[in-house]
PDB file of N, CA and C in Angstrom:
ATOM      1  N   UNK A   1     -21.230  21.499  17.524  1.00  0.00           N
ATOM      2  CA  UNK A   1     -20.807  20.346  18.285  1.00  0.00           C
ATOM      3  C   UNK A   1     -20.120  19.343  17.347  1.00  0.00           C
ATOM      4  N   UNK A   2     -18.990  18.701  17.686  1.00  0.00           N
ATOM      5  CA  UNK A   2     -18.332  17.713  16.984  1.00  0.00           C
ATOM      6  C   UNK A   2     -18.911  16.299  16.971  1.00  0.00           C
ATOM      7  N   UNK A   3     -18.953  16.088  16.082  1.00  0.00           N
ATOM      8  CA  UNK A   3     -19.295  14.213  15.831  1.00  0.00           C
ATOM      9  C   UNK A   3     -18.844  14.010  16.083  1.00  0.00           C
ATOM     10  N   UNK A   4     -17.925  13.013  17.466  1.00  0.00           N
ATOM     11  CA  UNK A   4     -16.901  12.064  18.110  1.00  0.00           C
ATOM     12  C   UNK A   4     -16.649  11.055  17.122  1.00  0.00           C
ATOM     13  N   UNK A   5     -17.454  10.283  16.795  1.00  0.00           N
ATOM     14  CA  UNK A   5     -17.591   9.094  16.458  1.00  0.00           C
ATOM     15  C   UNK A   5     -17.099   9.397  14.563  1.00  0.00           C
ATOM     16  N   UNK A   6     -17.888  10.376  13.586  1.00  0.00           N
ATOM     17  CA  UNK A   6     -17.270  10.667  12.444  1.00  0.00           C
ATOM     18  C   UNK A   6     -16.471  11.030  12.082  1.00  0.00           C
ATOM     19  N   UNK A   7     -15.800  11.830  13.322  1.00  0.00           N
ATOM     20  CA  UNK A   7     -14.233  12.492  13.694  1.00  0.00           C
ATOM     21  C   UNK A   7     -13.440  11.235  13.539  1.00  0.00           C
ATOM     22  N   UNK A   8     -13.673  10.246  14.367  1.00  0.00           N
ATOM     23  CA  UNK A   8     -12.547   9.151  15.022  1.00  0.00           C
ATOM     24  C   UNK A   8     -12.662   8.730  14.166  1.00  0.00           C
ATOM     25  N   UNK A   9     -13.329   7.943  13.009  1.00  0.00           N
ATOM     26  CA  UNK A   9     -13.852   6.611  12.449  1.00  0.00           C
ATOM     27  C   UNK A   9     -13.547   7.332  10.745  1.00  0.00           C
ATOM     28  N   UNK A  10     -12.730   8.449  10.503  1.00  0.00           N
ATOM     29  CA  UNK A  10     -12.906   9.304   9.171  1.00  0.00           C
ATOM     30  C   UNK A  10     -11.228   9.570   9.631  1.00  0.00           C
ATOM     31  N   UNK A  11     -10.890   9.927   8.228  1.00  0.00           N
ATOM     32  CA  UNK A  11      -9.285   9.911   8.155  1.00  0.00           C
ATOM     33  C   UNK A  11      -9.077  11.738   8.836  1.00  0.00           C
ATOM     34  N   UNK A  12     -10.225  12.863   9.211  1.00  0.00           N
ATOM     35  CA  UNK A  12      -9.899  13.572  10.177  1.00  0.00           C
ATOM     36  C   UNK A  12      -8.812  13.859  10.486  1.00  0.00           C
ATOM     37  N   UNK A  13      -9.142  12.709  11.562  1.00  0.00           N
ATOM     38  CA  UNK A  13      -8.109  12.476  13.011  1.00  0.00           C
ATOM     39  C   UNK A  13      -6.875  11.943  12.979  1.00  0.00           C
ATOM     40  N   UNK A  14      -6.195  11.411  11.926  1.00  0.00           N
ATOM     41  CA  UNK A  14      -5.302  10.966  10.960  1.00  0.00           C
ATOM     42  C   UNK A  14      -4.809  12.425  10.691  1.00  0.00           C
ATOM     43  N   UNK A  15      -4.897  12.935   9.666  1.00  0.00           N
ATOM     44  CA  UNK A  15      -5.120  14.248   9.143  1.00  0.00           C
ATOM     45  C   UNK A  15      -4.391  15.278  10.491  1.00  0.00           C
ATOM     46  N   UNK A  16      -5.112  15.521  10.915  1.00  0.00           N
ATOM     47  CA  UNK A  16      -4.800  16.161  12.514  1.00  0.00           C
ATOM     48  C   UNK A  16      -3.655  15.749  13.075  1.00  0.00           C
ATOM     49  N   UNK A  17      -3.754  14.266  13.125  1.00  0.00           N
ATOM     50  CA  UNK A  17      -1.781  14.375  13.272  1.00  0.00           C
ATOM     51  C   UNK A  17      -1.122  14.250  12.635  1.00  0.00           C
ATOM     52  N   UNK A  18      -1.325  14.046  11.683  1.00  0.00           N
ATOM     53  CA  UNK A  18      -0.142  14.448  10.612  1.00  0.00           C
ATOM     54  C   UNK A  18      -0.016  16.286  11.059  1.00  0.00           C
ATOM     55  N   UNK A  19      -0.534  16.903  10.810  1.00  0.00           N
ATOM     56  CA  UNK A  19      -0.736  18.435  10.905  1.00  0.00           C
ATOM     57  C   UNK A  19       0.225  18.238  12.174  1.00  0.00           C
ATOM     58  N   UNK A  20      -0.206  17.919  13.178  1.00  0.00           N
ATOM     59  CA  UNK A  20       0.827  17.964  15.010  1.00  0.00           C
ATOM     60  C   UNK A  20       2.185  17.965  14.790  1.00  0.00           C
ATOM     61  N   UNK A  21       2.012  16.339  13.886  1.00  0.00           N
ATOM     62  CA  UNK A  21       3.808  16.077  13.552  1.00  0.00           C
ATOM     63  C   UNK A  21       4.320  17.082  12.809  1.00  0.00           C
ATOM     64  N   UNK A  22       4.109  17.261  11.730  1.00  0.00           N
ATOM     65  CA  UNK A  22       5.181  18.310  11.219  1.00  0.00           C
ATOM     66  C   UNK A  22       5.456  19.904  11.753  1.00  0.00           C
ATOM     67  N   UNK A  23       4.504  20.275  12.514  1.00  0.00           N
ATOM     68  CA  UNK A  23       3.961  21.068  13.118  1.00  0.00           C
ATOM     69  C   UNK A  23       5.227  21.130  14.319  1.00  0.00           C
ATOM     70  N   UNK A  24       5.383  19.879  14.474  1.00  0.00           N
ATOM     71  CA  UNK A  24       6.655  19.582  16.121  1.00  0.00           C
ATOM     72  C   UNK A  24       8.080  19.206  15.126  1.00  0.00           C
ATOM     73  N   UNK A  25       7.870  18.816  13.839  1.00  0.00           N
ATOM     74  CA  UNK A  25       9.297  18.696  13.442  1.00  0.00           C
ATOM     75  C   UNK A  25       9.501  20.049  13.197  1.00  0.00           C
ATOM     76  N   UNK A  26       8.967  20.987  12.461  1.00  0.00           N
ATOM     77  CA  UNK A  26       9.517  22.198  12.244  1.00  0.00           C
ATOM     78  C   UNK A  26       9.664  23.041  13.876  1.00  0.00           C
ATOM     79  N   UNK A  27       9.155  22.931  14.971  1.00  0.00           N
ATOM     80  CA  UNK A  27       9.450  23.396  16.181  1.00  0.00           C
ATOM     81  C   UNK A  27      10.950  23.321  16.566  1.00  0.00           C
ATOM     82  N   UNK A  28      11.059  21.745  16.474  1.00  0.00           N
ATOM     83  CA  UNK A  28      12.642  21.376  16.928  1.00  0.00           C
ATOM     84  C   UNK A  28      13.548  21.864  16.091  1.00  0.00           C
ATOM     85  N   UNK A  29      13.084  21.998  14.805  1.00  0.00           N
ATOM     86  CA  UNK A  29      14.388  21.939  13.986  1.00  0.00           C
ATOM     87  C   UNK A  29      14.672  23.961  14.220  1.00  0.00           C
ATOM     88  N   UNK A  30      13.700  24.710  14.374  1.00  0.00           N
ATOM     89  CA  UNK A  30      13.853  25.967  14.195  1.00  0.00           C
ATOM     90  C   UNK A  30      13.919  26.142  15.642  1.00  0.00           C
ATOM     91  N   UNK A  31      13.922  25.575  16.633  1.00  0.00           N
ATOM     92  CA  UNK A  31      14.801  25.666  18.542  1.00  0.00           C
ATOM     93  C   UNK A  31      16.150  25.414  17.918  1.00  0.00           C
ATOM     94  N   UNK A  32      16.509  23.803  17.438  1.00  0.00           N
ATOM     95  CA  UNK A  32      17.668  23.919  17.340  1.00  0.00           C
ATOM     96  C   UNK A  32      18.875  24.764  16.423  1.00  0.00           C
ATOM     97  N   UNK A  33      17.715  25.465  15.360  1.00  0.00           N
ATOM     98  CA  UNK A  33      19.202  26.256  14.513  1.00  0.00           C
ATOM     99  C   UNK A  33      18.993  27.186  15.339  1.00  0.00           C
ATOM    100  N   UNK A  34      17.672  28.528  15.757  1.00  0.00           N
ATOM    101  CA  UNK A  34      17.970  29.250  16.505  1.00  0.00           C
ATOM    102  C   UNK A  34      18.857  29.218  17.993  1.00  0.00           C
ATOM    103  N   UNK A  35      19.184  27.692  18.437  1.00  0.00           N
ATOM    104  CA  UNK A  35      19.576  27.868  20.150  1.00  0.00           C
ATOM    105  C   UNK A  35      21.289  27.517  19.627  1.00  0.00           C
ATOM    106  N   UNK A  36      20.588  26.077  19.158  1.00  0.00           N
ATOM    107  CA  UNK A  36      21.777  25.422  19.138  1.00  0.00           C
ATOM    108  C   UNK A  36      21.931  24.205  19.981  1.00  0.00           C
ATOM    109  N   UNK A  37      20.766  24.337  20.746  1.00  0.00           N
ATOM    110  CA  UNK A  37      20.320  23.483  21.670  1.00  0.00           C
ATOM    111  C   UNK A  37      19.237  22.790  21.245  1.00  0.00           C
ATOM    112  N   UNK A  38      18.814  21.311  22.200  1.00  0.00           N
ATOM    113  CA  UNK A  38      17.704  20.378  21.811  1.00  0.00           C
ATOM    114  C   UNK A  38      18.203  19.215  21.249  1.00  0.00           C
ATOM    115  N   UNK A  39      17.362  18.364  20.009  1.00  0.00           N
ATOM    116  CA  UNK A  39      17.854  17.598  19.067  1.00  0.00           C
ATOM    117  C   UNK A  39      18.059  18.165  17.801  1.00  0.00           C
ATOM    118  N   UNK A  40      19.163  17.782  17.355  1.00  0.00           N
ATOM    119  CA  UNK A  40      19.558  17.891  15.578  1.00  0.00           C
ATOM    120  C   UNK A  40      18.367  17.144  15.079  1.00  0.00           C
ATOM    121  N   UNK A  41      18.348  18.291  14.337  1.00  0.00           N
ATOM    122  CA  UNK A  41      17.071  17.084  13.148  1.00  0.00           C
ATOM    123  C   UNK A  41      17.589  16.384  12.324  1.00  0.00           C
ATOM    124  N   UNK A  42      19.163  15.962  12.187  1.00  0.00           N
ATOM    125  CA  UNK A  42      19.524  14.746  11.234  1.00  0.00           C
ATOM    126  C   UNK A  42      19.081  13.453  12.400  1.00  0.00           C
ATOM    127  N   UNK A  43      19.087  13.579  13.852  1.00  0.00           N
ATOM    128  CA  UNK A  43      18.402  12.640  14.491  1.00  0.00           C
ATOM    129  C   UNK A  43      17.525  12.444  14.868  1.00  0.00           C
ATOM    130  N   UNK A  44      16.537  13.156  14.264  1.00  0.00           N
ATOM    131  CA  UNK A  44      14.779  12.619  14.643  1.00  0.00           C
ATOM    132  C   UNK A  44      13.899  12.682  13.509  1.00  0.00           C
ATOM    133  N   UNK A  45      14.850  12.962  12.258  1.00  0.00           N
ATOM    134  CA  UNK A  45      14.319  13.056  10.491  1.00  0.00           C
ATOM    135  C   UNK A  45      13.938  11.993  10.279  1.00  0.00           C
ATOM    136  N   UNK A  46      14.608  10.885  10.184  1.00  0.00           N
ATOM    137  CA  UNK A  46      14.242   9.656   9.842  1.00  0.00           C
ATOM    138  C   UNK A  46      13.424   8.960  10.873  1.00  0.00           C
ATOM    139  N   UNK A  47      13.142   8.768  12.179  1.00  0.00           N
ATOM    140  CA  UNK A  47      12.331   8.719  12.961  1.00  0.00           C
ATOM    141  C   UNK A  47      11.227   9.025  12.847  1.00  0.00           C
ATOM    142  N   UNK A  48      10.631  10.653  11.844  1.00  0.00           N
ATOM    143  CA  UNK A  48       9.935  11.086  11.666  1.00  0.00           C
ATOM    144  C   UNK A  48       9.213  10.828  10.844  1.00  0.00           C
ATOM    145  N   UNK A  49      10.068  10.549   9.486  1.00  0.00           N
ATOM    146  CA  UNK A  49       9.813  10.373   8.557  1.00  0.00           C
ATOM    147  C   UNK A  49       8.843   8.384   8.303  1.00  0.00           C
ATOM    148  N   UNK A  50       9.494   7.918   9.357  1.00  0.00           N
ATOM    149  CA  UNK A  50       9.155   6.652   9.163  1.00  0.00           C
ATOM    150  C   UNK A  50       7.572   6.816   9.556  1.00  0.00           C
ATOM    151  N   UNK A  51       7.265   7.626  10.959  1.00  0.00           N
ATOM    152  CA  UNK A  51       6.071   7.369  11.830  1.00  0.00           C
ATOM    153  C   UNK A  51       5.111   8.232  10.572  1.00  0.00           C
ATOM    154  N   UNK A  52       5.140   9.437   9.694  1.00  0.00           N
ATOM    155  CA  UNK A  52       4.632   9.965   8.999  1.00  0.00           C
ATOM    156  C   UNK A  52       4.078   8.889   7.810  1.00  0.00           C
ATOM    157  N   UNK A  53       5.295   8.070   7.755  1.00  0.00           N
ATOM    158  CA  UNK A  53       4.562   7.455   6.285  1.00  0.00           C
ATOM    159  C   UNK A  53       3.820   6.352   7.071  1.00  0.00           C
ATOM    160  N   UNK A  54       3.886   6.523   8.052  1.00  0.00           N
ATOM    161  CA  UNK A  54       3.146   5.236   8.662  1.00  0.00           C
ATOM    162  C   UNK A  54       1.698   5.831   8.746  1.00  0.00           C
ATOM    163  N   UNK A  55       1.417   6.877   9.160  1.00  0.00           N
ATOM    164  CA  UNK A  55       0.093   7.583   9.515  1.00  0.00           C
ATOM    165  C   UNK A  55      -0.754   7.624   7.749  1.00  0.00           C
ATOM    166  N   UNK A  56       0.284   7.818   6.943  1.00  0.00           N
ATOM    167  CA  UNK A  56      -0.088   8.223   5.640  1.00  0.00           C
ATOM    168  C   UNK A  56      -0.795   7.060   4.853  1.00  0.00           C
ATOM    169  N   UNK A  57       0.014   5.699   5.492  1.00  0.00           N
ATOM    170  CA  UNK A  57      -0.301   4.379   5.061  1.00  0.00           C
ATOM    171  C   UNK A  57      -2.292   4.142   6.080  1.00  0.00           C
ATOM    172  N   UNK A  58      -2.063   4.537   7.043  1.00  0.00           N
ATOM    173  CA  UNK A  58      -3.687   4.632   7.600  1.00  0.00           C
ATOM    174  C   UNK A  58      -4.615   5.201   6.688  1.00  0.00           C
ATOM    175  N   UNK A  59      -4.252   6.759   6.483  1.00  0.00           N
ATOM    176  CA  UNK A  59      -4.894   7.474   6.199  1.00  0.00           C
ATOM    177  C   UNK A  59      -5.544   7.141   4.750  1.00  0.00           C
ATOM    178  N   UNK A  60      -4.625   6.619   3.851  1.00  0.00           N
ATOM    179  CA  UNK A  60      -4.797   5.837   2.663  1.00  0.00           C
ATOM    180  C   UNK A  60      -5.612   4.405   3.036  1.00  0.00           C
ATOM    181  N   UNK A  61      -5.742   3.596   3.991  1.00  0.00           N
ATOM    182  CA  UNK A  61      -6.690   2.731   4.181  1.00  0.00           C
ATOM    183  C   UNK A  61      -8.382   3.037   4.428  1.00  0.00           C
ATOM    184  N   UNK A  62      -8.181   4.713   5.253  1.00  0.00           N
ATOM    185  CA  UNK A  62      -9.563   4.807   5.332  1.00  0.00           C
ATOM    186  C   UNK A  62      -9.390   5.759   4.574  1.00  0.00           C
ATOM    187  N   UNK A  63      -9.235   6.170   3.922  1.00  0.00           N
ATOM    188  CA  UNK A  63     -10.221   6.872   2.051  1.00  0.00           C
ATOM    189  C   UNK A  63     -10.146   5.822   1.149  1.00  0.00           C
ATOM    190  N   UNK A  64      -9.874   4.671   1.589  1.00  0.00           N
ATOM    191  CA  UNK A  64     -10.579   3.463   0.481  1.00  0.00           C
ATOM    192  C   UNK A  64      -9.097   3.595  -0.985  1.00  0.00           C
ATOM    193  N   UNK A  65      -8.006   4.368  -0.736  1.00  0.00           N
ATOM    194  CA  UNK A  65      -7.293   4.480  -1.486  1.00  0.00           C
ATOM    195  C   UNK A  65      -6.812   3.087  -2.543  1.00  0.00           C
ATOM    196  N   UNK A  66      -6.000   3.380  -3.540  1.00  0.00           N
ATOM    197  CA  UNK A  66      -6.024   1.813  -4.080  1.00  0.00           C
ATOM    198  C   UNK A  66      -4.641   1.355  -3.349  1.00  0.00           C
ATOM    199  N   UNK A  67      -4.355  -0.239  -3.367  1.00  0.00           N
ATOM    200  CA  UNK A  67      -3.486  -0.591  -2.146  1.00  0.00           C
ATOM    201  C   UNK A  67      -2.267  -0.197  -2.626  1.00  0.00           C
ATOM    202  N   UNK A  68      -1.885  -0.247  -3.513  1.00  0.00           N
ATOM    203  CA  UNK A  68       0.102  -0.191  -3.623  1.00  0.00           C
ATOM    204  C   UNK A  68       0.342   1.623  -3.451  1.00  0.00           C
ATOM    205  N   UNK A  69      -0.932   2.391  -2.875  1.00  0.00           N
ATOM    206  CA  UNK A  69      -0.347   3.812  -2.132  1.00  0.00           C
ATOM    207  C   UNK A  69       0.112   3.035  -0.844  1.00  0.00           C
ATOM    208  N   UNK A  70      -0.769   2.402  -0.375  1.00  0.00           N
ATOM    209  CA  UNK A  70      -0.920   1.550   1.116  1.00  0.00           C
ATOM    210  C   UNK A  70       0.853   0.981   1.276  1.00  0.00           C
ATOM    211  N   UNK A  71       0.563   0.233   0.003  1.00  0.00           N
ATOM    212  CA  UNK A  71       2.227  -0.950   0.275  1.00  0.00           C
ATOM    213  C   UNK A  71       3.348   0.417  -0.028  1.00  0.00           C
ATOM    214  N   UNK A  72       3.301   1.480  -0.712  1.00  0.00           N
ATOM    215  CA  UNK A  72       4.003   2.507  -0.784  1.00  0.00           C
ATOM    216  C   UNK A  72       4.969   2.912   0.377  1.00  0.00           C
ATOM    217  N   UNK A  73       3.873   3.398   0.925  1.00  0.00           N
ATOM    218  CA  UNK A  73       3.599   4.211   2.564  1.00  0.00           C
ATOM    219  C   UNK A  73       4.352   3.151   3.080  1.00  0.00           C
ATOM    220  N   UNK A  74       3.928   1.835   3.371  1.00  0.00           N
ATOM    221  CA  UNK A  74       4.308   0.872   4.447  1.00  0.00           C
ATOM    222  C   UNK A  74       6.148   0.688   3.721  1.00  0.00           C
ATOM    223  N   UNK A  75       6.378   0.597   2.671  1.00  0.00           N
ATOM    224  CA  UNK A  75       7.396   0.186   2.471  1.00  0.00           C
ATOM    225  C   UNK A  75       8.576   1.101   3.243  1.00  0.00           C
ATOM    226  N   UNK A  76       7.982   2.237   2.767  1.00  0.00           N
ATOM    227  CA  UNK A  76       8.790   3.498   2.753  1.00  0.00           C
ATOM    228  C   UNK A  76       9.100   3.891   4.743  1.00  0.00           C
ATOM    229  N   UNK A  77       8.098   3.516   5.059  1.00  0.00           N
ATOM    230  CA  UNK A  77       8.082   3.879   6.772  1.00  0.00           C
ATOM    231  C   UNK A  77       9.298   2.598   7.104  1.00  0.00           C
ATOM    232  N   UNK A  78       8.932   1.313   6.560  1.00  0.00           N
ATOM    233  CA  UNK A  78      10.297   0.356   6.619  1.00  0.00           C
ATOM    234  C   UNK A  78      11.514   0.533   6.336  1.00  0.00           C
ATOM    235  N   UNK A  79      11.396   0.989   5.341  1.00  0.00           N
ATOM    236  CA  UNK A  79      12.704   1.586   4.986  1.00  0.00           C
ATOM    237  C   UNK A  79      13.741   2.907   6.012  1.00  0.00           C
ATOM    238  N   UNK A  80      12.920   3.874   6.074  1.00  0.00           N
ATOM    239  CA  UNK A  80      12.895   4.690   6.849  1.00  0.00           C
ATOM    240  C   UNK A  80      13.630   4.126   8.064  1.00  0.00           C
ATOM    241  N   UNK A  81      12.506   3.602   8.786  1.00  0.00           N
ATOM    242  CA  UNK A  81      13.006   2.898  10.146  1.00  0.00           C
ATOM    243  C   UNK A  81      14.206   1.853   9.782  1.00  0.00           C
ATOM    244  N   UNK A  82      14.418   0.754   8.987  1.00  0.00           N
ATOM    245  CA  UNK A  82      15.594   0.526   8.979  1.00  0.00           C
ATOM    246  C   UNK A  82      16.879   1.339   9.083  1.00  0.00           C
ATOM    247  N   UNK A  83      16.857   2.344   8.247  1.00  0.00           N
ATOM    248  CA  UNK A  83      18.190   3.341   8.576  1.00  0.00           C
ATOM    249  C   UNK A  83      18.544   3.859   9.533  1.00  0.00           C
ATOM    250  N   UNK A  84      17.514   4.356  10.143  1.00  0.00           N
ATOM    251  CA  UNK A  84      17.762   5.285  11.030  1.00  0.00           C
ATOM    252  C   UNK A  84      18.110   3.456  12.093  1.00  0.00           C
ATOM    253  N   UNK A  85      17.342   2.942  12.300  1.00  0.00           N
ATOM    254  CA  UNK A  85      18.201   1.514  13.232  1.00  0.00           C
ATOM    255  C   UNK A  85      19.662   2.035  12.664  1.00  0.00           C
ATOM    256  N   UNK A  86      20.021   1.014  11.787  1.00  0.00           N
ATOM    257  CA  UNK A  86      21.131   1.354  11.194  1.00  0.00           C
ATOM    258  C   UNK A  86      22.475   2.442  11.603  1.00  0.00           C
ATOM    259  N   UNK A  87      21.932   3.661  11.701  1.00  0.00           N
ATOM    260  CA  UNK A  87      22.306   4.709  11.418  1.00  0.00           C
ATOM    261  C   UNK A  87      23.008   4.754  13.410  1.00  0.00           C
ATOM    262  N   UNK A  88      22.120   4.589  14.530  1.00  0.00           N
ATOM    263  CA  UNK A  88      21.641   4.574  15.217  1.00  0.00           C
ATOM    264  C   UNK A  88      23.349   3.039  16.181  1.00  0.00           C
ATOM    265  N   UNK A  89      22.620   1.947  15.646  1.00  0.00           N
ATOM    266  CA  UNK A  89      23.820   1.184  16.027  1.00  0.00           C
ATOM    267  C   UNK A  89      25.455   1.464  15.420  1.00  0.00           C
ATOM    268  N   UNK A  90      25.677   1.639  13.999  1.00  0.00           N
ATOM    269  CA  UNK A  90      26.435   2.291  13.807  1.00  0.00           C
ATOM    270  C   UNK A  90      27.236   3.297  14.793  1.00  0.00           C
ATOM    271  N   UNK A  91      26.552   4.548  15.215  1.00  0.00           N
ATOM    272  CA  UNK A  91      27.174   5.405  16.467  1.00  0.00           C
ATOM    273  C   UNK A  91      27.264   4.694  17.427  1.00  0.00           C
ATOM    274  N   UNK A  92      26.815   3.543  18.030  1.00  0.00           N
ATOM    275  CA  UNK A  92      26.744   3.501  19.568  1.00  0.00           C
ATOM    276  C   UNK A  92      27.717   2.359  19.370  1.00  0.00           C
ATOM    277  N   UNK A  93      28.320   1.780  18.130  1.00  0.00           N
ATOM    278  CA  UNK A  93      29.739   0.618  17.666  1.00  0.00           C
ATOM    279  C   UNK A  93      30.934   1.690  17.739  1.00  0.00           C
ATOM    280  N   UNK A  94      30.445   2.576  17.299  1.00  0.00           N
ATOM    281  CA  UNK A  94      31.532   4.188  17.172  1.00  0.00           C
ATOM    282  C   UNK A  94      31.982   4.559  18.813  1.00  0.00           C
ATOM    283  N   UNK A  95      31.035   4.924  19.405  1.00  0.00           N
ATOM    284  CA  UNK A  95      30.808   4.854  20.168  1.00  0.00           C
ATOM    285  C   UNK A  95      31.795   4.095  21.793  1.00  0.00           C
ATOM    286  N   UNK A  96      30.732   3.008  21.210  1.00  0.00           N
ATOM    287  CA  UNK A  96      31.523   1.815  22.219  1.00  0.00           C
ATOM    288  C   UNK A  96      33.190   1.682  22.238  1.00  0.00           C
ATOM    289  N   UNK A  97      33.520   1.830  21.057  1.00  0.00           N
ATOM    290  CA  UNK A  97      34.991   1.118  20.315  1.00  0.00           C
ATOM    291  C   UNK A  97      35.977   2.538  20.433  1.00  0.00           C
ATOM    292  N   UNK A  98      35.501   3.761  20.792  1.00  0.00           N
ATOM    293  CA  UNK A  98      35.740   4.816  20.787  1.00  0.00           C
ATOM    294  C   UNK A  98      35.632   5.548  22.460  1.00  0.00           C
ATOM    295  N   UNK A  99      35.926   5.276  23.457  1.00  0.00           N
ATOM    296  CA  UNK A  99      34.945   5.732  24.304  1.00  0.00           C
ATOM    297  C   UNK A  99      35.901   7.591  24.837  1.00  0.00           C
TER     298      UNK A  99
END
């Protein structure tokens, strides 16, 4: 029987999705070279990449890790997510100005 409570409250369950996520980035990316169809993974990499270091920045809070893994993680998921913003308005100025 599972401990609910040592599961939830223990980096686990953290752990576990991290495992899901990459688990679903390598899905898409191997639909889309095999189809050709779906999303490109140059557009859901950095998306990915941001929410990963974000989980990583948790996961490092509960193992008591020392903090600048913490400010690491957090920087890096910022960063991350800035570009892909970036990256993101960029096309839809392309886009717009282009129709």
């Amino acid at each position: 029987m599972i401990d609910w409570a040592w599961f939830l409250s223990s980096s686990h369950l953290v752990d576990t999705v991290i495992a899901l996520t990459l688990v679903e980035a390598a899905v898409l990316a191997t639909y889309y070279r095999t189809t050709g169809r779906g999303v490109r993974p140059r557009d859901f990499a950095l998306n990915m990449v941001s929410g990963l270091c974000l989980m990583l920045a948790l996961r490092s809070s509960l193992v008591n890790a020392n903090w600048p893994w913490i400010a690491i993680f957090l920087s890096a998921a910022g960063v991350a997510h800035a570009v892909d913003m970036g990256q993101r308005w960029s096309r839809l100025r392309r886009h717009r100005d282009h129709p």
